[in-house]
PDB file of N, CA and C in Angstrom:
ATOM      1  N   UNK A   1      -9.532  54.223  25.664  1.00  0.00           N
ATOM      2  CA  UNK A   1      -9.160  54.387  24.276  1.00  0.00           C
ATOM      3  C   UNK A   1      -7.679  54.732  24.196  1.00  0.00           C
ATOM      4  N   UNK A   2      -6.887  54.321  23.603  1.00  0.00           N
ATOM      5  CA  UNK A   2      -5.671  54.650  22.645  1.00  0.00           C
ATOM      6  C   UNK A   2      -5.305  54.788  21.387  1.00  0.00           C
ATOM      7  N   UNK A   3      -4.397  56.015  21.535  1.00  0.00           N
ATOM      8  CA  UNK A   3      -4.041  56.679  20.190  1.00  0.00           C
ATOM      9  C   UNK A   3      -2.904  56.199  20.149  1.00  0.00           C
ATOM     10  N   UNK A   4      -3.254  55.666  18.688  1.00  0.00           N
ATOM     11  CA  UNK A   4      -1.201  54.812  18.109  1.00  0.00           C
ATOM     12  C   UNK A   4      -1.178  55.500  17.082  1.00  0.00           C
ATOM     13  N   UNK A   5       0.177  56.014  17.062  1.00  0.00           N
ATOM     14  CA  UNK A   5       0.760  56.923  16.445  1.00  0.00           C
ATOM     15  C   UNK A   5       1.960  55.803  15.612  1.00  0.00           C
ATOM     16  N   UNK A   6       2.030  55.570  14.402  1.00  0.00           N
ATOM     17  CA  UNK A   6       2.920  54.887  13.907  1.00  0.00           C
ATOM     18  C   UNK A   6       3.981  55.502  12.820  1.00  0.00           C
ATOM     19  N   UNK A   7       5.381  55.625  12.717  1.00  0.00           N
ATOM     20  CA  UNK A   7       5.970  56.158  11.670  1.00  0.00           C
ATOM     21  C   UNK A   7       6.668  55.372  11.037  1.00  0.00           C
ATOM     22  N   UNK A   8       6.435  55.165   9.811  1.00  0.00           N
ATOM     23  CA  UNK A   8       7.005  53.923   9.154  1.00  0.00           C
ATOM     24  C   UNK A   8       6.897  54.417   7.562  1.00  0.00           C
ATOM     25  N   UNK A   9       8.231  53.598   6.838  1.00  0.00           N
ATOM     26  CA  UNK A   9       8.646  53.713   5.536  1.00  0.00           C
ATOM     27  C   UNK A   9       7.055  53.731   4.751  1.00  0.00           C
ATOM     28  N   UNK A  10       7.407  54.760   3.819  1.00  0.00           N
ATOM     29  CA  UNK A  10       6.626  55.199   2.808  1.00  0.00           C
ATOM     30  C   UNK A  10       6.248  53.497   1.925  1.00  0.00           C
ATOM     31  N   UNK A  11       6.936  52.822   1.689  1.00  0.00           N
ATOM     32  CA  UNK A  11       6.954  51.822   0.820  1.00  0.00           C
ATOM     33  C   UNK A  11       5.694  50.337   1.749  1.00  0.00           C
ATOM     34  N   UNK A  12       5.729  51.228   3.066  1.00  0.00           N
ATOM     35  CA  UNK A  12       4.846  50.180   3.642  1.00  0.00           C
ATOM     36  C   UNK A  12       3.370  50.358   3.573  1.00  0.00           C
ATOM     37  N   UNK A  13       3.078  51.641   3.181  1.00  0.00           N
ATOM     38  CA  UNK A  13       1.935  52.015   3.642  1.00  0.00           C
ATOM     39  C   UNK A  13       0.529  50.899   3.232  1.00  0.00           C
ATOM     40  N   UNK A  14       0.418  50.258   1.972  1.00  0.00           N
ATOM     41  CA  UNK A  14      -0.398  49.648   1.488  1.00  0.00           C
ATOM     42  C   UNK A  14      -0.322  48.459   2.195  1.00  0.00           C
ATOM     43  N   UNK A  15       0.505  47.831   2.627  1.00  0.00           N
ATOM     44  CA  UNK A  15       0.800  46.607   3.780  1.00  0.00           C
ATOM     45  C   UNK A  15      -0.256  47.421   5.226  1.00  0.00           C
ATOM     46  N   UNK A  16       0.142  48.398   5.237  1.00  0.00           N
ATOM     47  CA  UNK A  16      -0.552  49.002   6.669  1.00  0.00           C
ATOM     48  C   UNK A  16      -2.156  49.434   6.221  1.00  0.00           C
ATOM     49  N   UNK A  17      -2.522  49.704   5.448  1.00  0.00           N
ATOM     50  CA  UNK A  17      -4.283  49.500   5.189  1.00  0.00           C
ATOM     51  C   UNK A  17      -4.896  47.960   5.187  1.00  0.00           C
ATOM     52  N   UNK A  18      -4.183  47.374   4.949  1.00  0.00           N
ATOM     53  CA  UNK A  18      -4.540  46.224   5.103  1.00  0.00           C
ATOM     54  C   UNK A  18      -5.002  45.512   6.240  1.00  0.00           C
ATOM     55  N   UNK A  19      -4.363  46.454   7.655  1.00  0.00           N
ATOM     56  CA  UNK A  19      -4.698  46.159   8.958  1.00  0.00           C
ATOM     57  C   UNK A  19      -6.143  46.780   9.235  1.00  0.00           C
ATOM     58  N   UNK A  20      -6.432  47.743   8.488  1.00  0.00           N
ATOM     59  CA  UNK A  20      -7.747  48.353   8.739  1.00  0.00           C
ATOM     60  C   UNK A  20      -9.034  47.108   8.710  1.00  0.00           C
ATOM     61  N   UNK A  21      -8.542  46.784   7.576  1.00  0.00           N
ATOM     62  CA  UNK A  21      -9.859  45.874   7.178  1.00  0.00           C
ATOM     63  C   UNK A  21      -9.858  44.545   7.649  1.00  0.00           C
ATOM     64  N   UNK A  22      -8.288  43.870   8.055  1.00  0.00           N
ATOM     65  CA  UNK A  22      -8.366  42.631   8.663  1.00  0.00           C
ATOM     66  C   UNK A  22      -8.682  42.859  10.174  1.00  0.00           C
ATOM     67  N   UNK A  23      -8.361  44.275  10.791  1.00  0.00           N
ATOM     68  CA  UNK A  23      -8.921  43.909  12.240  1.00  0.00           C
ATOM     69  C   UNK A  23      -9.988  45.010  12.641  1.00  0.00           C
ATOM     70  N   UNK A  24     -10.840  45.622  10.982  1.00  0.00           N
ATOM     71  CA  UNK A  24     -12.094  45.733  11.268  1.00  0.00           C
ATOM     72  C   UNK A  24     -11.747  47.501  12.011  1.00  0.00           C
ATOM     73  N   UNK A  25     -11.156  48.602  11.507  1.00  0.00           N
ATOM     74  CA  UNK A  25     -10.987  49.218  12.326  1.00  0.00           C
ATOM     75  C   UNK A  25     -11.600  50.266  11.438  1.00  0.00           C
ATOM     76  N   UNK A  26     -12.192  51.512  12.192  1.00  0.00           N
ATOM     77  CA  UNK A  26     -13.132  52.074  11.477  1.00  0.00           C
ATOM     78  C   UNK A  26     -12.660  53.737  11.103  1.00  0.00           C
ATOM     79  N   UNK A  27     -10.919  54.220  11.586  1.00  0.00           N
ATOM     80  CA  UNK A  27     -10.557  55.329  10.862  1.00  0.00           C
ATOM     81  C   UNK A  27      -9.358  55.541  10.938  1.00  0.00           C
ATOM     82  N   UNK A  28      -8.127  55.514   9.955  1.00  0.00           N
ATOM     83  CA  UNK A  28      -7.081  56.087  10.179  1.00  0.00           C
ATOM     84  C   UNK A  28      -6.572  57.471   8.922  1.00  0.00           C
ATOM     85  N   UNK A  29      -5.730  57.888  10.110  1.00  0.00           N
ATOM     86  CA  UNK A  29      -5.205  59.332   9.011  1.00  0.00           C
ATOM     87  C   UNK A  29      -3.448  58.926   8.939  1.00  0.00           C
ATOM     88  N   UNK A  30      -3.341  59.604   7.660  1.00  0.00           N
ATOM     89  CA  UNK A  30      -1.977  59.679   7.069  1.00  0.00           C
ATOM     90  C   UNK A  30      -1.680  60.821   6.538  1.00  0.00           C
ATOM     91  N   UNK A  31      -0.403  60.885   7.417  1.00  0.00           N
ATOM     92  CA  UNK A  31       0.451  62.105   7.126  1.00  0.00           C
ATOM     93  C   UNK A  31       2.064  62.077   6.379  1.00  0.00           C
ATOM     94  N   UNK A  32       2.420  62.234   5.323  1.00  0.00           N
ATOM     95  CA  UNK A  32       3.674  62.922   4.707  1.00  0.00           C
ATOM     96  C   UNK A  32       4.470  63.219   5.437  1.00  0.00           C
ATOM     97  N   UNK A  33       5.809  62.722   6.166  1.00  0.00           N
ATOM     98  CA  UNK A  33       6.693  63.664   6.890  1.00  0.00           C
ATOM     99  C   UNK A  33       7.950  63.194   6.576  1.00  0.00           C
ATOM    100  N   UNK A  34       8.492  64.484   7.351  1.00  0.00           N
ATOM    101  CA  UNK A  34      10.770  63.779   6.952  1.00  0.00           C
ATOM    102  C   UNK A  34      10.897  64.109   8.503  1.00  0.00           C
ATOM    103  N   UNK A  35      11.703  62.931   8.664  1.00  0.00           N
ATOM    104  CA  UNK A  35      12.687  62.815  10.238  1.00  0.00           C
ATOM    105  C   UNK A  35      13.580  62.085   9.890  1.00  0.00           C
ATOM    106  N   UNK A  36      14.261  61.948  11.208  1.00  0.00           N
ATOM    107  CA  UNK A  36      16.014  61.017  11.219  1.00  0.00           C
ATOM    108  C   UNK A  36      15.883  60.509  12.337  1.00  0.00           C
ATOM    109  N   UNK A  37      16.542  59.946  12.391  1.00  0.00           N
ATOM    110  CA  UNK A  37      17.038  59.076  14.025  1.00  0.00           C
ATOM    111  C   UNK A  37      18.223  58.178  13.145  1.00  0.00           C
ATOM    112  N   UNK A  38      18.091  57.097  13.897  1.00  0.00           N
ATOM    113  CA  UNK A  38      19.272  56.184  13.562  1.00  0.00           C
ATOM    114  C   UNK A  38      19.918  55.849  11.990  1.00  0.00           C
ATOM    115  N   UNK A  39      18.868  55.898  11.175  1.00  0.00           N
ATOM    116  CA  UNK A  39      19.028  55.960   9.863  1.00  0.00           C
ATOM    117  C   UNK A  39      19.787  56.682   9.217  1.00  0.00           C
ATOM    118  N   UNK A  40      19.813  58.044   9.657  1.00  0.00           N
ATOM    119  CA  UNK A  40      20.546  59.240   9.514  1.00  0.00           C
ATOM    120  C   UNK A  40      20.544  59.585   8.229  1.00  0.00           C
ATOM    121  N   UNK A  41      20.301  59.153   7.632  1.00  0.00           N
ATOM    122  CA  UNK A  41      19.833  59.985   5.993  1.00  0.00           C
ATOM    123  C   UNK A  41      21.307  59.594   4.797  1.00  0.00           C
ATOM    124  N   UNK A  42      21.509  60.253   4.163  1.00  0.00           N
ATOM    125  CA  UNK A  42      22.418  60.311   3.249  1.00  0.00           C
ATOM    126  C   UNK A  42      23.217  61.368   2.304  1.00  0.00           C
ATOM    127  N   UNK A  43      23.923  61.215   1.908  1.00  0.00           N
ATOM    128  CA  UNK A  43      24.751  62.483   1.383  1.00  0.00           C
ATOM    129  C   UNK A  43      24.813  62.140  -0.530  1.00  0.00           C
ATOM    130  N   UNK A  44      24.580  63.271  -1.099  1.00  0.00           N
ATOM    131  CA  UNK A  44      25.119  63.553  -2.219  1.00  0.00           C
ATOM    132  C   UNK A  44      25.926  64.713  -2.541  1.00  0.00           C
ATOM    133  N   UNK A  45      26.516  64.707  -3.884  1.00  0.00           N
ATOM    134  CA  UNK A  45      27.128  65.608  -4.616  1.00  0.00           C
ATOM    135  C   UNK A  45      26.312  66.474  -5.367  1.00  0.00           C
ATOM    136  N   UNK A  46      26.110  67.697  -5.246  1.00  0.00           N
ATOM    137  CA  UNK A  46      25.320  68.378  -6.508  1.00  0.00           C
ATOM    138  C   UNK A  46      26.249  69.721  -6.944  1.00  0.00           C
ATOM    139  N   UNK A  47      26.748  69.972  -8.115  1.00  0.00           N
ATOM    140  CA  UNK A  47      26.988  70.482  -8.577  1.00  0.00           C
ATOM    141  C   UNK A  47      28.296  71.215  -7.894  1.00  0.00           C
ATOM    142  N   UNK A  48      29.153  69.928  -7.259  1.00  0.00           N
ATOM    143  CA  UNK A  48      30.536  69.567  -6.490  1.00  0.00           C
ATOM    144  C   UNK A  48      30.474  69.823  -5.427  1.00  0.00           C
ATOM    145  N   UNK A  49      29.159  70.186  -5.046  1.00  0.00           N
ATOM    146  CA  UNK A  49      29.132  70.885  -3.494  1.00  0.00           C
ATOM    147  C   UNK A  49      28.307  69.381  -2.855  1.00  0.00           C
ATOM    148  N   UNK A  50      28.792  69.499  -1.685  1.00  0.00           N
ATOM    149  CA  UNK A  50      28.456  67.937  -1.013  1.00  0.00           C
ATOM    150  C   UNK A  50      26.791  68.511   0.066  1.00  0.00           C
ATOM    151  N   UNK A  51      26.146  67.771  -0.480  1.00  0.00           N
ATOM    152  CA  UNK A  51      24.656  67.734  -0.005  1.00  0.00           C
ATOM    153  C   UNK A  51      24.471  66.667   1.101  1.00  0.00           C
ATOM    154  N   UNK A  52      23.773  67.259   2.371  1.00  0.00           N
ATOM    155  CA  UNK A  52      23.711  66.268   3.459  1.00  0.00           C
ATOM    156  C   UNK A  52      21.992  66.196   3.990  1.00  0.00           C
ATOM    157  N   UNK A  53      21.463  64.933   3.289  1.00  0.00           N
ATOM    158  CA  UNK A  53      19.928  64.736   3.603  1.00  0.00           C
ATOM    159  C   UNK A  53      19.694  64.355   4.834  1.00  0.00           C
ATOM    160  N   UNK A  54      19.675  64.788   5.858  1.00  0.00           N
ATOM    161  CA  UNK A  54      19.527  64.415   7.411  1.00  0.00           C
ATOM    162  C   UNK A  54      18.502  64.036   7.393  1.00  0.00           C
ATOM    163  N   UNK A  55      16.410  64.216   6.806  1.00  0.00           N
ATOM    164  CA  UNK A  55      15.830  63.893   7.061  1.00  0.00           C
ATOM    165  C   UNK A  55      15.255  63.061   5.797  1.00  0.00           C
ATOM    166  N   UNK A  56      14.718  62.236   6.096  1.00  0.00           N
ATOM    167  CA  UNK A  56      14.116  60.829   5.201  1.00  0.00           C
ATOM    168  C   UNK A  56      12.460  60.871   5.212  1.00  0.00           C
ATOM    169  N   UNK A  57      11.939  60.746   4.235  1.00  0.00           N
ATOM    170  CA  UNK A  57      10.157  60.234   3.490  1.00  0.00           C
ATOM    171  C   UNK A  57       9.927  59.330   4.700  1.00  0.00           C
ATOM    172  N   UNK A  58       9.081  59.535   5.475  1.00  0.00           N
ATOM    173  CA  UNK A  58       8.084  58.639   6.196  1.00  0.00           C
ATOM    174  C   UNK A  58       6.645  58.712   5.877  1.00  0.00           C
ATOM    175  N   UNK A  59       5.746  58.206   6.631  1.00  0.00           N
ATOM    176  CA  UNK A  59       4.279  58.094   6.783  1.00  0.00           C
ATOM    177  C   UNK A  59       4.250  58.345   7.803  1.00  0.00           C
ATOM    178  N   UNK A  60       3.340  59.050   8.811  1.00  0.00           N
ATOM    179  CA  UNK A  60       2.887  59.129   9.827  1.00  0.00           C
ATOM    180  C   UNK A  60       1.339  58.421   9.613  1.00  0.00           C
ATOM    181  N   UNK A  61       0.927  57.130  10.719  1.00  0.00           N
ATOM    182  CA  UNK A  61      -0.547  56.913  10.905  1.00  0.00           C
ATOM    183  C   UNK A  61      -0.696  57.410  12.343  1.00  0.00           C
ATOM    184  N   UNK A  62      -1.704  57.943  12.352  1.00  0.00           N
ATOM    185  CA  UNK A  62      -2.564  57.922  13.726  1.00  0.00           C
ATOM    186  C   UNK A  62      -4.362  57.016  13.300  1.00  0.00           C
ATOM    187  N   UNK A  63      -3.648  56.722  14.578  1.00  0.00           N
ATOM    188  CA  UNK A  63      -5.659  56.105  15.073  1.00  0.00           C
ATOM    189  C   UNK A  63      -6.171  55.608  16.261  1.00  0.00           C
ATOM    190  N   UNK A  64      -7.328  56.681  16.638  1.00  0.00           N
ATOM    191  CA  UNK A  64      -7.651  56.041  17.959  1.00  0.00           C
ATOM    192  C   UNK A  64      -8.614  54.380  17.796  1.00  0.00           C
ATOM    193  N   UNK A  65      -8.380  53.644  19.212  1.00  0.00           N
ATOM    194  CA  UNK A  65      -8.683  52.651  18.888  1.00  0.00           C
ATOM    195  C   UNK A  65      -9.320  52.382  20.721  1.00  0.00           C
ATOM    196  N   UNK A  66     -10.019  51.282  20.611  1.00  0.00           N
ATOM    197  CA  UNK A  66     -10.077  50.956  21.917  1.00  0.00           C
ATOM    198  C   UNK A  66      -9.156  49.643  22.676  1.00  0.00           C
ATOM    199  N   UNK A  67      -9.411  50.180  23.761  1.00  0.00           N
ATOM    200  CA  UNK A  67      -8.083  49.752  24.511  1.00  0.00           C
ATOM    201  C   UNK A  67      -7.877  48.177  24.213  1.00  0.00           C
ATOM    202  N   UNK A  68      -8.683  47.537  24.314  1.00  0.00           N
ATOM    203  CA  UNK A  68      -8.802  46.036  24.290  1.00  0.00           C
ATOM    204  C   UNK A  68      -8.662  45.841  22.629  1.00  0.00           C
ATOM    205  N   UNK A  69      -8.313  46.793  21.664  1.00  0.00           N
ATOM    206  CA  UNK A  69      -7.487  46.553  20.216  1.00  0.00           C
ATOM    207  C   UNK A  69      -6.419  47.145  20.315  1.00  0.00           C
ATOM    208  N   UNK A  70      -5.768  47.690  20.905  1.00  0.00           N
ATOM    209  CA  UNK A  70      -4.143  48.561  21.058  1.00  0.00           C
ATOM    210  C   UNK A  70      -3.295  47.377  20.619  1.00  0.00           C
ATOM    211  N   UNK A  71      -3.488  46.170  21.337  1.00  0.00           N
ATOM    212  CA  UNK A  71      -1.876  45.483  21.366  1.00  0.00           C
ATOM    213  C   UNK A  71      -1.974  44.329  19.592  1.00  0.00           C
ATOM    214  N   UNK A  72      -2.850  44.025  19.601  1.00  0.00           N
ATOM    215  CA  UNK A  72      -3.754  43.665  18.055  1.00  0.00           C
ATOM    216  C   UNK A  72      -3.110  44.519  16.800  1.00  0.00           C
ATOM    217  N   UNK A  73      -3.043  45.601  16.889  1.00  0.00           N
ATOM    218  CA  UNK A  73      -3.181  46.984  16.219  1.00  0.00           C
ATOM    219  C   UNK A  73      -1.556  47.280  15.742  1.00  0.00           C
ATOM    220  N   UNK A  74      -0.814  47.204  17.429  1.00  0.00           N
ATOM    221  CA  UNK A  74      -0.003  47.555  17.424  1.00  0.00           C
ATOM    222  C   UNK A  74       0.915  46.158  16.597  1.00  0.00           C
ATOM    223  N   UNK A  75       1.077  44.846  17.461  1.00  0.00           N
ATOM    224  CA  UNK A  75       1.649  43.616  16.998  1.00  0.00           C
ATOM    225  C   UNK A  75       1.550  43.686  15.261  1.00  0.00           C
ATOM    226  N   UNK A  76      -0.035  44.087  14.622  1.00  0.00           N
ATOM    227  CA  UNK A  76      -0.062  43.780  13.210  1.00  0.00           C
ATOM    228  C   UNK A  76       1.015  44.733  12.533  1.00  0.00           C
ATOM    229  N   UNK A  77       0.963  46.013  13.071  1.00  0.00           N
ATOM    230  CA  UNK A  77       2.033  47.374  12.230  1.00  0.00           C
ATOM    231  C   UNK A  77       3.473  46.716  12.525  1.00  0.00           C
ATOM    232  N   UNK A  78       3.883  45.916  13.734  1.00  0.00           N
ATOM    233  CA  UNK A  78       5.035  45.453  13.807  1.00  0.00           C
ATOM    234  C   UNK A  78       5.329  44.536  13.170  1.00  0.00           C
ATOM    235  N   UNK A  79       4.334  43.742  12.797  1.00  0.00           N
ATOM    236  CA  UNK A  79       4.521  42.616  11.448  1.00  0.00           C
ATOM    237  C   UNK A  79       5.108  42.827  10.127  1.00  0.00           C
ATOM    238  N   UNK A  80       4.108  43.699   9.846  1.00  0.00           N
ATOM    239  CA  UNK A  80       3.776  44.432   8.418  1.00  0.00           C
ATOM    240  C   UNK A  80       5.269  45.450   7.749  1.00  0.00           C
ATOM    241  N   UNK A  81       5.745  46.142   9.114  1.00  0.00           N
ATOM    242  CA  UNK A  81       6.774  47.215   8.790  1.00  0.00           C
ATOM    243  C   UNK A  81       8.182  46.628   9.104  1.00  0.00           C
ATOM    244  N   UNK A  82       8.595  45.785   9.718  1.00  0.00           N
ATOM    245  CA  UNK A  82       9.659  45.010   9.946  1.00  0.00           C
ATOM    246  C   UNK A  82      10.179  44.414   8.953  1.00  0.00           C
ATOM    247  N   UNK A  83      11.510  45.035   8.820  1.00  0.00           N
ATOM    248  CA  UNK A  83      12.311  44.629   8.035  1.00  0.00           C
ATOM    249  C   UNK A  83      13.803  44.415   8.084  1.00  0.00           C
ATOM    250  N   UNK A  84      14.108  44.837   9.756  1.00  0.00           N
ATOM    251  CA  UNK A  84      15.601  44.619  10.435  1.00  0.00           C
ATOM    252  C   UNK A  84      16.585  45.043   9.927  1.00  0.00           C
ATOM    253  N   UNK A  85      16.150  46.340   9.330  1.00  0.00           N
ATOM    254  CA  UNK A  85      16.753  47.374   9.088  1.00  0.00           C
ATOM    255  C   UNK A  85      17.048  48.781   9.523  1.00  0.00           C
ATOM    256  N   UNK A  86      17.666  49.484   9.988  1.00  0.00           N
ATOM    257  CA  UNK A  86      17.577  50.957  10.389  1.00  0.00           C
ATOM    258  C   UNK A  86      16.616  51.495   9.603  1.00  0.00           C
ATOM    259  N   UNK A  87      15.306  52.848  10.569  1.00  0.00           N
ATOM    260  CA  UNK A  87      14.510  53.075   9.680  1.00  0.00           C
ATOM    261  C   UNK A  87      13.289  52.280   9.416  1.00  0.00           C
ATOM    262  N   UNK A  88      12.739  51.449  10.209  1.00  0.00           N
ATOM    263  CA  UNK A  88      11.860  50.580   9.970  1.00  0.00           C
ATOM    264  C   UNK A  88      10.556  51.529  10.739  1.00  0.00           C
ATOM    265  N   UNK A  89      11.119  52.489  11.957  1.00  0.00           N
ATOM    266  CA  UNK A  89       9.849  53.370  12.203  1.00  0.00           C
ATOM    267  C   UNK A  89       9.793  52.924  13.759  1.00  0.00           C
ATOM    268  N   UNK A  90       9.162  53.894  14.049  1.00  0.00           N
ATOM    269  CA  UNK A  90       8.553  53.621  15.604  1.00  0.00           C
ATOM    270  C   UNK A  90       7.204  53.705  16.039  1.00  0.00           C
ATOM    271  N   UNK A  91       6.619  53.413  16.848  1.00  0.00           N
ATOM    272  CA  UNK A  91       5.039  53.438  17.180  1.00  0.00           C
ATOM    273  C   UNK A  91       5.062  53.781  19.088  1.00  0.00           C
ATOM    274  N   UNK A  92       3.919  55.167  18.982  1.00  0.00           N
ATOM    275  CA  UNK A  92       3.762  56.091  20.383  1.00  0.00           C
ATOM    276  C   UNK A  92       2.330  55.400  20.672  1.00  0.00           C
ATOM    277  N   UNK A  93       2.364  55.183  21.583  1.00  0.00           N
ATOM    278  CA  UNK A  93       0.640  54.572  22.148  1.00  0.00           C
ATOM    279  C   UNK A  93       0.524  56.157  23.241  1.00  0.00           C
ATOM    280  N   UNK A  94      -0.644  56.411  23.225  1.00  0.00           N
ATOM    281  CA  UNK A  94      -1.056  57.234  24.414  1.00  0.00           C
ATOM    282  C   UNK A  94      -2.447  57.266  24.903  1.00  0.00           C
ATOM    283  N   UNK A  95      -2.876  57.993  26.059  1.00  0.00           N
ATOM    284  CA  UNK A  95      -4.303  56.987  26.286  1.00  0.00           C
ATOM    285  C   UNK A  95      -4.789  58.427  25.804  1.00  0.00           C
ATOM    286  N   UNK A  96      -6.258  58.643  25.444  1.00  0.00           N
ATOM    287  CA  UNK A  96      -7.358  59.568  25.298  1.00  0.00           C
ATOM    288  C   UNK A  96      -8.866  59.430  26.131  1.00  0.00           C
ATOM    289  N   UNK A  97      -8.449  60.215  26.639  1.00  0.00           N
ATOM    290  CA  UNK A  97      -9.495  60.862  27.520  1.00  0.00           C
ATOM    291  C   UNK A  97     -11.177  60.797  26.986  1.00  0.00           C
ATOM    292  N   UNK A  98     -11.155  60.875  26.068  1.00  0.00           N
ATOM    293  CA  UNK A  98     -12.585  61.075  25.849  1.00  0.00           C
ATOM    294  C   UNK A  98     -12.322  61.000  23.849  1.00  0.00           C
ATOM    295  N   UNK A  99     -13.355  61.172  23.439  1.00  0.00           N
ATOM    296  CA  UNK A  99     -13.747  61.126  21.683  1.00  0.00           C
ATOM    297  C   UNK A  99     -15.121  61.974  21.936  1.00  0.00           C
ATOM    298  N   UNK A 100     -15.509  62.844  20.842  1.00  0.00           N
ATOM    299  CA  UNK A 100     -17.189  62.990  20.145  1.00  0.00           C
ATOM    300  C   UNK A 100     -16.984  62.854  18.939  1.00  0.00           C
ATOM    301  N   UNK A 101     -17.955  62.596  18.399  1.00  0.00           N
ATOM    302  CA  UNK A 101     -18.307  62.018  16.895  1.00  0.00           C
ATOM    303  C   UNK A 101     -19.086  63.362  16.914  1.00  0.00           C
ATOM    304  N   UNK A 102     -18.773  64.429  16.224  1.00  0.00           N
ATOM    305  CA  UNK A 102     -19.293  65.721  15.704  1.00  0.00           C
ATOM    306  C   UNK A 102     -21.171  65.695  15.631  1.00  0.00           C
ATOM    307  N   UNK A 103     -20.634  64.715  14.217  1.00  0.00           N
ATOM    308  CA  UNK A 103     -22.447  64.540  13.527  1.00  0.00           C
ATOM    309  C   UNK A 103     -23.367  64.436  14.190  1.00  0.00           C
ATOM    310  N   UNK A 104     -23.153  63.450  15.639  1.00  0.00           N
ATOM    311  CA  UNK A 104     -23.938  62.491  16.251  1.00  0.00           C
ATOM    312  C   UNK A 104     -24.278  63.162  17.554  1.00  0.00           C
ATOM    313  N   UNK A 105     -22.972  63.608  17.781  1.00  0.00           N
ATOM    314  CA  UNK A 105     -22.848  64.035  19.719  1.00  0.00           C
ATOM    315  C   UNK A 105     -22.513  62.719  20.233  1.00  0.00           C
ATOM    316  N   UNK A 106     -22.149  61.320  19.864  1.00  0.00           N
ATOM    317  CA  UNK A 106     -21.765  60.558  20.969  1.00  0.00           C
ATOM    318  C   UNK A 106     -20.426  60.679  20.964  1.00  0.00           C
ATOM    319  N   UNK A 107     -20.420  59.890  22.493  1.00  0.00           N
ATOM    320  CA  UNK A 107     -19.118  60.293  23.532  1.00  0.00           C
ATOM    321  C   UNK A 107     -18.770  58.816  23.256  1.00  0.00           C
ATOM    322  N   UNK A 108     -16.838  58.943  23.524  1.00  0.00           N
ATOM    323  CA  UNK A 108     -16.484  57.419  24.029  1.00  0.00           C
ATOM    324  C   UNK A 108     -16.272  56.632  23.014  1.00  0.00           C
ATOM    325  N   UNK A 109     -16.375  55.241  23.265  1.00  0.00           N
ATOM    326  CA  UNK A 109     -16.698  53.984  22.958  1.00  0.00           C
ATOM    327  C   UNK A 109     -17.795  54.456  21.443  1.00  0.00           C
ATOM    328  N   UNK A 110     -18.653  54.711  21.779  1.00  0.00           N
ATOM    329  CA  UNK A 110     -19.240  54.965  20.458  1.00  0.00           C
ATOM    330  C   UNK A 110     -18.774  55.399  19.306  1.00  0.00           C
ATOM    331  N   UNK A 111     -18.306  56.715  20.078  1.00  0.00           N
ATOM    332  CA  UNK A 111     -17.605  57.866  19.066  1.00  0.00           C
ATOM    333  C   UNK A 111     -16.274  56.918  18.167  1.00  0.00           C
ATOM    334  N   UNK A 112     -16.063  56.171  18.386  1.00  0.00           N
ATOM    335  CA  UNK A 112     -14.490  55.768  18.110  1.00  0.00           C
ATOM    336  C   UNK A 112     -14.927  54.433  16.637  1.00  0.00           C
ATOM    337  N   UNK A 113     -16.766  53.532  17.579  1.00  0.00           N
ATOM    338  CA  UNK A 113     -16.690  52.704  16.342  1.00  0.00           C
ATOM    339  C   UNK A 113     -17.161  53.331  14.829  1.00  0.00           C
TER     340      UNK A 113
END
């Protein structure tokens, strides 16, 4: 199993549910966050004093998936969020050890569909 971790513009997010249902995937979470990297944010004026926004509106998705959907998963978010612009987001794959599905008690492969 792998966990893809994706951070990408707020304006994409409805492009990125869309991957749920075209490749059939059965849970993702979204998180609200501000970061920087290359984008580096932007500056205003407020009230003559110069304002420096270092961090920028993202989405964070996570979702575990199984291994033989990672590159599927991953290729579609690179579709979807590309826009060849600074700021388009990055995506962390990492492997997971194990899953339980609370309700059920299954392990694994189960736990995940």
């Amino acid at each position: 199993m792998k966990k893809i971790e994706a951070f990408i513009r707020p304006e994409q997010l409805e492009d990125m549910k869309e991957i749920l249902d075209t490749l059939q995937l059965s849970g993702l979470s979204i998180m609200q966050v501000m970061g920087c990297g290359n984008q580096k944010g932007w500056k205003e004026f407020v009230r003559g004093a110069e304002i420096d926004y270092q961090f920028l509106p993202k989405i964070k998705m996570e979702m575990i998936v199984l291994d033989e959907q990672a590159d599927s998963v991953v290729d579609s978010i690179v579709s979807k969020a590309y826009t060849g612009e600074f700021g388009d987001g990055k995506i962390f794959i990492s492997d997971i050890g194990d899953a339980v599905r609370i309700r059920t008690g299954e392990r694994g492969r189960k736990a995940v569909r």
